[in-house]
C-alpha atoms as a PDB file:
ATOM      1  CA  UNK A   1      35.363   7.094  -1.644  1.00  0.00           C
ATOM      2  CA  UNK A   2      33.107   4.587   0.150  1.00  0.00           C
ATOM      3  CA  UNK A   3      30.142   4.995  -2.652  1.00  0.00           C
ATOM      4  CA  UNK A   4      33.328   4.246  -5.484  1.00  0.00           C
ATOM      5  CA  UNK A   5      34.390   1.066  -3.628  1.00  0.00           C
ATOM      6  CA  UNK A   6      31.121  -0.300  -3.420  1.00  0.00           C
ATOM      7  CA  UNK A   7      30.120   0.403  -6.751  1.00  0.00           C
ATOM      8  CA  UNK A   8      33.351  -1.151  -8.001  1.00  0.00           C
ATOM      9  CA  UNK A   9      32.365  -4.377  -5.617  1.00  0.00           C
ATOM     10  CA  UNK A  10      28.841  -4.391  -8.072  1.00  0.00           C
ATOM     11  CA  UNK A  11      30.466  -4.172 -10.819  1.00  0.00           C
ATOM     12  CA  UNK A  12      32.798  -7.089  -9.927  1.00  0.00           C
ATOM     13  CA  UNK A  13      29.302  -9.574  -8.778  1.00  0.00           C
ATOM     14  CA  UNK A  14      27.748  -8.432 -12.116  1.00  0.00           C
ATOM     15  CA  UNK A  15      30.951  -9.578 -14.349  1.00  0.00           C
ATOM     16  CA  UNK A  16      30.826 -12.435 -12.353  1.00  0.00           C
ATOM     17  CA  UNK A  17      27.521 -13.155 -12.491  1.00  0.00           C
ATOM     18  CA  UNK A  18      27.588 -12.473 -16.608  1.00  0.00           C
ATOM     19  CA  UNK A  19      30.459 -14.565 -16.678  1.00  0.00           C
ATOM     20  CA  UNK A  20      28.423 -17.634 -15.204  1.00  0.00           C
ATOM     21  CA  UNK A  21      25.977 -16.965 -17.427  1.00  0.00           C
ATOM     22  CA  UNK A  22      27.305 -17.122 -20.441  1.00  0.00           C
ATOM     23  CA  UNK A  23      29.640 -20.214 -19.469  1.00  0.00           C
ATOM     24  CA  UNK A  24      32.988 -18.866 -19.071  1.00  0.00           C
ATOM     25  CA  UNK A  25      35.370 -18.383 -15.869  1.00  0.00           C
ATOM     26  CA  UNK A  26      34.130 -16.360 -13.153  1.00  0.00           C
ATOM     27  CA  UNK A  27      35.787 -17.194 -10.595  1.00  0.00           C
ATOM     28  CA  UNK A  28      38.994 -13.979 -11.135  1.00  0.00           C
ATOM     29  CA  UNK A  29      36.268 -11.245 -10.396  1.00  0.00           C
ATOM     30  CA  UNK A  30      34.219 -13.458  -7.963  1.00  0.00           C
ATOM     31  CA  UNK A  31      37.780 -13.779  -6.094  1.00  0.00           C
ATOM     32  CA  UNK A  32      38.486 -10.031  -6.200  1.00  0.00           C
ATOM     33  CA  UNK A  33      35.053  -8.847  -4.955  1.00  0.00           C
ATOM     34  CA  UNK A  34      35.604 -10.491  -1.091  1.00  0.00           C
ATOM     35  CA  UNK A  35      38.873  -8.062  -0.737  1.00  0.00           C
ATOM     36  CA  UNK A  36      36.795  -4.747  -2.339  1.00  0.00           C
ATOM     37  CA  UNK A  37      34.525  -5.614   0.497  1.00  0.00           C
ATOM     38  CA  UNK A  38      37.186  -6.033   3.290  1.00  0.00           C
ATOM     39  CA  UNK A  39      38.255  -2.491   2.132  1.00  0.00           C
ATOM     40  CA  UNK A  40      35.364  -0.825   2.409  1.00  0.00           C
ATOM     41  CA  UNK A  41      34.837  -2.655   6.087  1.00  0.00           C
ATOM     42  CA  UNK A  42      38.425  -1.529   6.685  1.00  0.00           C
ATOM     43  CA  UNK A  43      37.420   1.871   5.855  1.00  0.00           C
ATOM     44  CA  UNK A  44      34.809   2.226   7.824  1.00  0.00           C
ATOM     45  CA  UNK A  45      35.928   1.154  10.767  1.00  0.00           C
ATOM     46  CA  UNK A  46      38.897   3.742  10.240  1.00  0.00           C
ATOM     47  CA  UNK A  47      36.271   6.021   9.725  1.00  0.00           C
ATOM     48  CA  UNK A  48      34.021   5.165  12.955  1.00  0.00           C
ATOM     49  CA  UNK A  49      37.217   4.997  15.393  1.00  0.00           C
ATOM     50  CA  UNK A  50      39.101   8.041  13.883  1.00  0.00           C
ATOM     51  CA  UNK A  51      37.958  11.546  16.349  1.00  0.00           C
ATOM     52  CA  UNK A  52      36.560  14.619  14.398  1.00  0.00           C
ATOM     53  CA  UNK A  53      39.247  16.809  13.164  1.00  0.00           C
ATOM     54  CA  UNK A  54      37.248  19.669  13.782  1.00  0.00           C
ATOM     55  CA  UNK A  55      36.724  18.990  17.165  1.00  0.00           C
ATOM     56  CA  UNK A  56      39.917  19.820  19.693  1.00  0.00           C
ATOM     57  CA  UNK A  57      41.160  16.995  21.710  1.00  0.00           C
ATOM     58  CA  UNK A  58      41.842  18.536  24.876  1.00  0.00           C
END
């Protein structure tokens, strides 16, 4: 899930990066690329906090 988001973030600086390039607006996927990446922090710090659910709590 974590590999998808960030590849999704790439794919969003490389539109807006082409985008720059060739002169027209880049600033919809350059504003959409900040909140992929608060995801995937979100995520992971879900991920870090949450306990193992293989391992019993008491």
């Amino acid at each position: 899930m974590k590999l998808a988001l960030f590849g999704g973030a790439g794919l969003l600086a490389l539109a807006a990066r082409s985008r720059l390039l060739s002169g027209a607006d880049a600033r919809p996927p350059a504003r959409v690329e900040p909140a992929v990446l608060a995801v995937i922090v979100a995520l992971s710090a879900l991920l870090t906090v949450a306990p193992d659910p293989r391992r019993p709590l008491f």
